[in-house]
Protein backbone atom coordinates (compact mmCIF):
# COMPACT_ATOMS: atom_id res chain seq x y z
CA UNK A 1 -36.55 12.74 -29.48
CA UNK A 2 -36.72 12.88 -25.68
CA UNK A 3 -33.69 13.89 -23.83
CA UNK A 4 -32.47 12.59 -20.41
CA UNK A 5 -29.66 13.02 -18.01
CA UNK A 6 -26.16 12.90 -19.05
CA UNK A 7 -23.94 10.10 -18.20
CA UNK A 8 -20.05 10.58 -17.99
CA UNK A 9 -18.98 7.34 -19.91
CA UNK A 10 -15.13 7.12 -19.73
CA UNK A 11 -14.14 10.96 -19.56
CA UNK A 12 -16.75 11.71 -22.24
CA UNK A 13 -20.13 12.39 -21.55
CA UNK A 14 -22.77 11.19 -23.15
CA UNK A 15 -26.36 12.86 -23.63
CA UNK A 16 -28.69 10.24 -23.77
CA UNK A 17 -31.53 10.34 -25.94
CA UNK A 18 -34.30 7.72 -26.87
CA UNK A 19 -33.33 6.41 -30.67
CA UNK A 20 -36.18 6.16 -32.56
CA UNK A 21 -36.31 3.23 -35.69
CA UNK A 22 -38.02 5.10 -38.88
CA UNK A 23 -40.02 2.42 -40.16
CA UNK A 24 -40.14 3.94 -43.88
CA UNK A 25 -38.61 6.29 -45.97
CA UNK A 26 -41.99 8.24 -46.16
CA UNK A 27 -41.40 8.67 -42.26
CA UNK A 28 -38.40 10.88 -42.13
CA UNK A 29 -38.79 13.92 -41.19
CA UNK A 30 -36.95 17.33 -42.48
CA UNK A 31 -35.01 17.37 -38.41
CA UNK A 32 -31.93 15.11 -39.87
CA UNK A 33 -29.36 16.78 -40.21
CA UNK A 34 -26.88 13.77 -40.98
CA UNK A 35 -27.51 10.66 -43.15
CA UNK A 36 -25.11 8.10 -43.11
CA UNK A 37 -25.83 5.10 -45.74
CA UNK A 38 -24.45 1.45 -44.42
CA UNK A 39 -24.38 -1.27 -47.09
CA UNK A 40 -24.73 -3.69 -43.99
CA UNK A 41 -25.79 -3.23 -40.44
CA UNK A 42 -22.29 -2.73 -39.23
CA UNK A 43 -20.74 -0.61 -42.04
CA UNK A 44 -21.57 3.08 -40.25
CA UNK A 45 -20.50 2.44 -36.88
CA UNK A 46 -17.22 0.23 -38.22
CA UNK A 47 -16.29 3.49 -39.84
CA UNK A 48 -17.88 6.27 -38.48
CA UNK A 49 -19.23 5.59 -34.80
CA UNK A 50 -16.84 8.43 -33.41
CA UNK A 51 -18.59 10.96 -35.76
CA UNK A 52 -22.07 9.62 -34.97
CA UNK A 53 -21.33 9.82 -31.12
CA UNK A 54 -20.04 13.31 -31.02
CA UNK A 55 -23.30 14.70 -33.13
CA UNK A 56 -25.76 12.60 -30.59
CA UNK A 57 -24.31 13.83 -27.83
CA UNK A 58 -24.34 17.89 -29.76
CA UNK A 59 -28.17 17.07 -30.18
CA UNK A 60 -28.01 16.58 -34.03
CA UNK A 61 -29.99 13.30 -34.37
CA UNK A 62 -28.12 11.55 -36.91
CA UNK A 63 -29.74 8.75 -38.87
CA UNK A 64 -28.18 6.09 -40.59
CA UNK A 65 -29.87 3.88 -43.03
CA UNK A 66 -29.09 0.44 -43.77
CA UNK A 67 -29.85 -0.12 -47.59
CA UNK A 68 -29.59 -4.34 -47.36
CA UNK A 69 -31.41 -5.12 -44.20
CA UNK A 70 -34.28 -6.99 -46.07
CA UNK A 71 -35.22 -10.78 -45.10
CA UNK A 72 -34.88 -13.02 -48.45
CA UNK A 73 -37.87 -15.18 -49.35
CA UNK A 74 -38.65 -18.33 -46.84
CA UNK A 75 -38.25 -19.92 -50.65
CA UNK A 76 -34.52 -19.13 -51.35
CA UNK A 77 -32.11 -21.78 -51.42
CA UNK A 78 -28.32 -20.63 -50.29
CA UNK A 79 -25.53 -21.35 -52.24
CA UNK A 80 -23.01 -23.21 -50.54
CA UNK A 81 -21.08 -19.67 -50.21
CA UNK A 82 -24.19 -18.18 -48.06
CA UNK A 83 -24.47 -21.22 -45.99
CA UNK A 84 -20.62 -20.79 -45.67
CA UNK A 85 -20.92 -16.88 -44.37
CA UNK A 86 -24.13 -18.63 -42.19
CA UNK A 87 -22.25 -20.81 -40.80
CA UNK A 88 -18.85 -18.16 -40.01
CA UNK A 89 -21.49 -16.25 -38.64
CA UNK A 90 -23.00 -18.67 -36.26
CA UNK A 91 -26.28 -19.80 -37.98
CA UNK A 92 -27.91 -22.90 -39.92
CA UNK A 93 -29.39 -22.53 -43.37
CA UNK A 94 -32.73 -20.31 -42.48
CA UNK A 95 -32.03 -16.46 -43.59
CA UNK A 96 -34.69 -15.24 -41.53
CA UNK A 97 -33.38 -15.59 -38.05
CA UNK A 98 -29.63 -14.38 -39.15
CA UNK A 99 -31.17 -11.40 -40.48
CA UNK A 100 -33.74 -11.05 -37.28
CA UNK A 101 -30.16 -11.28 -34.72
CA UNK A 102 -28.49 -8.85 -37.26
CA UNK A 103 -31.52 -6.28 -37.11
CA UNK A 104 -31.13 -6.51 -33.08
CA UNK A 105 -27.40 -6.38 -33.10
CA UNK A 106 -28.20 -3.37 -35.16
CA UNK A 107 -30.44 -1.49 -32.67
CA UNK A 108 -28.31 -2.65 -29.77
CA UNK A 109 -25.06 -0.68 -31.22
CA UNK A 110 -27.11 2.52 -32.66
CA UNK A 111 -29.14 2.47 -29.38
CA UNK A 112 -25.15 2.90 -27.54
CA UNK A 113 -24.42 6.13 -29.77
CA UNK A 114 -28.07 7.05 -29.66
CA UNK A 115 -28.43 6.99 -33.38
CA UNK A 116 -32.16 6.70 -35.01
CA UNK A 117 -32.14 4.21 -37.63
CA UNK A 118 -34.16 3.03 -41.02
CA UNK A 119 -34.00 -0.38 -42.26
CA UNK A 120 -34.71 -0.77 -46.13
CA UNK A 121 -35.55 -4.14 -47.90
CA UNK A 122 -32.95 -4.71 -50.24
CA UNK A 123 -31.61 -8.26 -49.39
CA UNK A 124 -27.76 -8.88 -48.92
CA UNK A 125 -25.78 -10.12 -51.87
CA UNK A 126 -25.53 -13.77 -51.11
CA UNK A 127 -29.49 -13.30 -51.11
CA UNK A 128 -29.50 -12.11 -54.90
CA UNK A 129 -29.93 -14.42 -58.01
CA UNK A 130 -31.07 -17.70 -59.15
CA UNK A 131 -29.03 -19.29 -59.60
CA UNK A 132 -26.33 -16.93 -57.17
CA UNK A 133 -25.13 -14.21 -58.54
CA UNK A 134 -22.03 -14.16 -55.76
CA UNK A 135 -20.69 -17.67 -54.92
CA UNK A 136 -17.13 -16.75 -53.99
CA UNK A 137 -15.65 -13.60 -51.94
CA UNK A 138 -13.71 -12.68 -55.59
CA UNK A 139 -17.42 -12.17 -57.04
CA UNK A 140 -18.21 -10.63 -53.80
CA UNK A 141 -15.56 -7.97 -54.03
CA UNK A 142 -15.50 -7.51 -57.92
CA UNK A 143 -17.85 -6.56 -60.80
CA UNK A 144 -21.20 -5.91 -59.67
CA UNK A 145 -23.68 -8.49 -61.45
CA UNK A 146 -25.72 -7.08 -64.42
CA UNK A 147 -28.57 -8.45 -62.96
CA UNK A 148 -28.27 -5.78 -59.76
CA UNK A 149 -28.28 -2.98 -61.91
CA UNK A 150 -31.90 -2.77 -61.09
CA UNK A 151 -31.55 -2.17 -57.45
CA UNK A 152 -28.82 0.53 -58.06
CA UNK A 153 -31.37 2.64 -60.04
CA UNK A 154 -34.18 2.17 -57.65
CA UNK A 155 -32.01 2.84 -54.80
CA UNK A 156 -30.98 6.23 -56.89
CA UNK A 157 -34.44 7.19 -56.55
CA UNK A 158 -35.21 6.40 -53.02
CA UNK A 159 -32.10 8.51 -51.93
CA UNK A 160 -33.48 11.48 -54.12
CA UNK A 161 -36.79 11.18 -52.68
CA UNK A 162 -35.26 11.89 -48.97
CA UNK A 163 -33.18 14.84 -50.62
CA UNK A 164 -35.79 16.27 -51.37
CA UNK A 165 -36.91 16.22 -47.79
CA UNK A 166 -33.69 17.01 -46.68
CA UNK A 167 -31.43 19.11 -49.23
CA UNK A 168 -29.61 20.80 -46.14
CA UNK A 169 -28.12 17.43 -44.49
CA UNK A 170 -24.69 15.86 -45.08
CA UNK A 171 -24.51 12.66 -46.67
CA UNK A 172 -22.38 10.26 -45.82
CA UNK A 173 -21.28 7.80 -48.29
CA UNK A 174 -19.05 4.48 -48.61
CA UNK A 175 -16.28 5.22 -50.95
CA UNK A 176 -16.50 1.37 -51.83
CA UNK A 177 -13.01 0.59 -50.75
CA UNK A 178 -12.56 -2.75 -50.83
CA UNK A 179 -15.28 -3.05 -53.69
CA UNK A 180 -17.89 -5.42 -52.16
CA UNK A 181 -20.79 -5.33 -54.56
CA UNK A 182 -23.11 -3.62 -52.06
CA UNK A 183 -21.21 -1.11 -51.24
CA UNK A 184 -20.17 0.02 -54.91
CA UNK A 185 -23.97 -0.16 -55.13
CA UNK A 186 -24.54 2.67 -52.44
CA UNK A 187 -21.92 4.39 -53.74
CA UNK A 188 -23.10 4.53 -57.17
CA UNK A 189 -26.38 5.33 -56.27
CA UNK A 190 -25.27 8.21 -54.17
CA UNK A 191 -23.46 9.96 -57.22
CA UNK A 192 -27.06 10.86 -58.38
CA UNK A 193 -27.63 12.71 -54.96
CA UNK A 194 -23.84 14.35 -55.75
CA UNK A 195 -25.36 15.89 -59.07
CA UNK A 196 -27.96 17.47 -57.52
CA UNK A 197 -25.53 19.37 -54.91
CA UNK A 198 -26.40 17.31 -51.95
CA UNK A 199 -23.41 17.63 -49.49
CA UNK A 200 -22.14 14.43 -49.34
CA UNK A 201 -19.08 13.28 -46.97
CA UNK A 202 -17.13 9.91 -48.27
CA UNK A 203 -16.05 7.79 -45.71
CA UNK A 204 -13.23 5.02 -45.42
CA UNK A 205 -15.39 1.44 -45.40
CA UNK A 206 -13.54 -0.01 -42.25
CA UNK A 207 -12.15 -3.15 -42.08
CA UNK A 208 -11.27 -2.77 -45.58
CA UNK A 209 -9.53 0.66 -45.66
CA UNK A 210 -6.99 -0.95 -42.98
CA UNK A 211 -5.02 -1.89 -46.02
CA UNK A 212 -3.48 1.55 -47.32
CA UNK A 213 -3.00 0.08 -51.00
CA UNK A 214 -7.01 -0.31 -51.29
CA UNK A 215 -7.66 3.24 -50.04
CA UNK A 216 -5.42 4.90 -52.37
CA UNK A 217 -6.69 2.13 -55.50
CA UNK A 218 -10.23 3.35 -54.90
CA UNK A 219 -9.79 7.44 -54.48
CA UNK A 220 -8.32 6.90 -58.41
CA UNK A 221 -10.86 4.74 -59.27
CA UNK A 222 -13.68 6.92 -58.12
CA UNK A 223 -13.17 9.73 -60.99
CA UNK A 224 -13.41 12.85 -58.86
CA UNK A 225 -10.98 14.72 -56.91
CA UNK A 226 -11.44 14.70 -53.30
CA UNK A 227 -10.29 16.16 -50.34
CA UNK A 228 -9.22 14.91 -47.15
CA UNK A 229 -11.58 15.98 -44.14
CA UNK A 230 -10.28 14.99 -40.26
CA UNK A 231 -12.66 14.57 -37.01
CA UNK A 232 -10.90 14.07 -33.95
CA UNK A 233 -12.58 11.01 -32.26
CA UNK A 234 -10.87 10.57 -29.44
CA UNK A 235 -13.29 11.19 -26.57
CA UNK A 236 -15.98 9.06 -28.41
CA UNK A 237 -13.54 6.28 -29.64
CA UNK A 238 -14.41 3.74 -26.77
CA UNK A 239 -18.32 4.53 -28.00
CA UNK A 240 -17.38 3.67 -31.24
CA UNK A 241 -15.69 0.35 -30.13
CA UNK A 242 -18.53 -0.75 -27.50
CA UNK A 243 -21.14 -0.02 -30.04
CA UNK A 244 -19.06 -2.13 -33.14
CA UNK A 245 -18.61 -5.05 -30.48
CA UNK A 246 -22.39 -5.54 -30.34
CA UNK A 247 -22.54 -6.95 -33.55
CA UNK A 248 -21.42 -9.98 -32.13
CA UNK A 249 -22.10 -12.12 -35.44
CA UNK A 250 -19.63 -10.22 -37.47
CA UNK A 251 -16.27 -10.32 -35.38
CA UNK A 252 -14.67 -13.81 -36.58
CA UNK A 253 -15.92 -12.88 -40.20
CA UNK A 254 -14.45 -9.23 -40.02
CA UNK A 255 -11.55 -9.51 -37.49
CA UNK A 256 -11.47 -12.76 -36.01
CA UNK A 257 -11.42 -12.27 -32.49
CA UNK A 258 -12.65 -8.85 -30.04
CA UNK A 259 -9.67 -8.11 -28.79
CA UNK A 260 -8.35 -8.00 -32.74
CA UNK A 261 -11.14 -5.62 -33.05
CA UNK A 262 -10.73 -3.12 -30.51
CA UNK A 263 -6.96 -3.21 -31.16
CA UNK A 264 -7.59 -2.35 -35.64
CA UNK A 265 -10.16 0.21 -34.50
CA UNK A 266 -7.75 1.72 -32.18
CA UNK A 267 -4.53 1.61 -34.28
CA UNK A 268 -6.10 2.45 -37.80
CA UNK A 269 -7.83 5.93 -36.40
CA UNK A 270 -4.57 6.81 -34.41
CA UNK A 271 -2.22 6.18 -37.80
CA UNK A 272 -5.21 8.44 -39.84
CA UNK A 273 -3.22 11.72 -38.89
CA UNK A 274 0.69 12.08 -38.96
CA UNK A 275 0.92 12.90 -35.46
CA UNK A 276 -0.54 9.41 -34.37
CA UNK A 277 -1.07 11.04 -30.94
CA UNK A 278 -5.15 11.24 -31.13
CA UNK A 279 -7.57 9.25 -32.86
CA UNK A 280 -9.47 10.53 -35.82
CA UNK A 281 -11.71 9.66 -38.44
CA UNK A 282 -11.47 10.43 -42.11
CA UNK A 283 -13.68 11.85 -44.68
CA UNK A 284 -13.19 12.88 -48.00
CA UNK A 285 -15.62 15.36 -49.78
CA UNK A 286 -15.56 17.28 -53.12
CA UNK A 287 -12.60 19.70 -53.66
């Protein structure tokens, strides 16, 4: 990764770096020191962008992996609950030029914290089955369908192949809150790399974990005891909001409007410790 000059960006600065996009999983190198998994394109910087800015600008080249960043068949035919997200998200009926705009929107925002990034080919839920498997956002956010069990035990595999590469980084992991199907997936997946003693950091899936009740549901549902972990983000908190406002497909869907954005962003990592005079970010790891 080639360094150049630091730029003071709002009282923090910034060492800026070239990101690099890993085109396979056979192309990561042993350097990484931190892995985050997103479900979706947006789900590491919506939750942890003030972590992944403060190790960029230390020099630690994180890399986050989106697991569903695949492009369906030209073939599929949406359900009328994908052509519904389609349309929330500003697009007609063709999957491949949603997913192309979410793959830039995607490089845009890891290219502000300076993030590499790996794309894999697992499709997004509304993508899977014939007919659907997910048709409403209760099947969305509930059981995951028999028929992706499959992709959960592939996944496990891919996840211990870049262990093995890498049995010194920290992992971080959706704890699911919220339980949409893909992220349970990840999640699940993951436990295999928690067997093996990986070091894996759980993190609060944001927009969901705004709603306390969900948080606490899923640290009982999880079966294992965690810990709470704090990161003060406040010096890289405005990165973390520039970077989630380039995915500019997802804001009605996930908060309705940008200024709804910034504010939830701003008033859910403030509220994270008692003091709710700085802004952090949460993790929770094994006990």
């Amino acid at each position: 990764m080639v360094l150049s000059q630091e730029k003071k960006e709002k009282g923090y600065y910034v060492r800026r770096s070239n990101p690099l996009q890993v085109k396979s999983l056979n192309d990561v190198t042993p350097n990484y020191q931190h892995i985050y998994l997103s479900p979706h394109f947006d789900d590491a910087v919506y939750s942890c962008g003030g972590a992944i800015g403060v190790q960029a600008h230390a020099g630690q080249r994180p890399l986050v992996v989106t697991i569903f960043a695949g492009i369906p068949s030209s073939t599929l035919e949406l359900s009328s609950f994908a052509l519904k997200m389609h349309n929330v998200m500003g697009f007609g009926q063709d999957a491949e030029p949603l997913i192309a705009a979410r793959r830039k929107e995607d490089a845009n925002a890891l290219g502000h914290l300076h993030a590499d990034y790996l794309w894999l080919d697992y499709v997004d839920a509304i993508y899977r089955g014939t007919p659907a498997y997910y048709t409403r956002n209760d099947l969305i956010c509930g059981r995951v369908h028999p028929g992706d069990l499959e992709i959960g035990r592939r996944l496990a595999q891919d996840l211990l192949i870049l262990y093995e590469r890498l049995p010194h980084a920290t992992w971080y992991v959706p704890l699911g809150v919220g339980l949409h199907v893909d992220h349970q997936i990840v999640t699940s997946a993951a436990n295999q790399l928690l067997q093996h003693g990986a070091n894996i950091k759980f993190y609060e899936d944001f927009p969901y974990a705004k709603k306390a009740r969900r948080l606490r549901k899923r640290l009982k549902e999880i079966g294992i005891t965690l810990q709470p972990v704090l990161l003060e983000i406040s010096e890289t908190l405005q990165l973390r909001q520039k970077a989630a406002e380039m995915y500019a497909s997802q804001v009605k869907l996930n908060f309705g409007t940008m200024e709804a954005m910034y504010k939830a962003m701003k008033n859910y990592t403030r509220r994270v410790h008692h003091w709710k005079i700085v802004h952090m970010e949460r993790y929770w790891t094994l006990s």
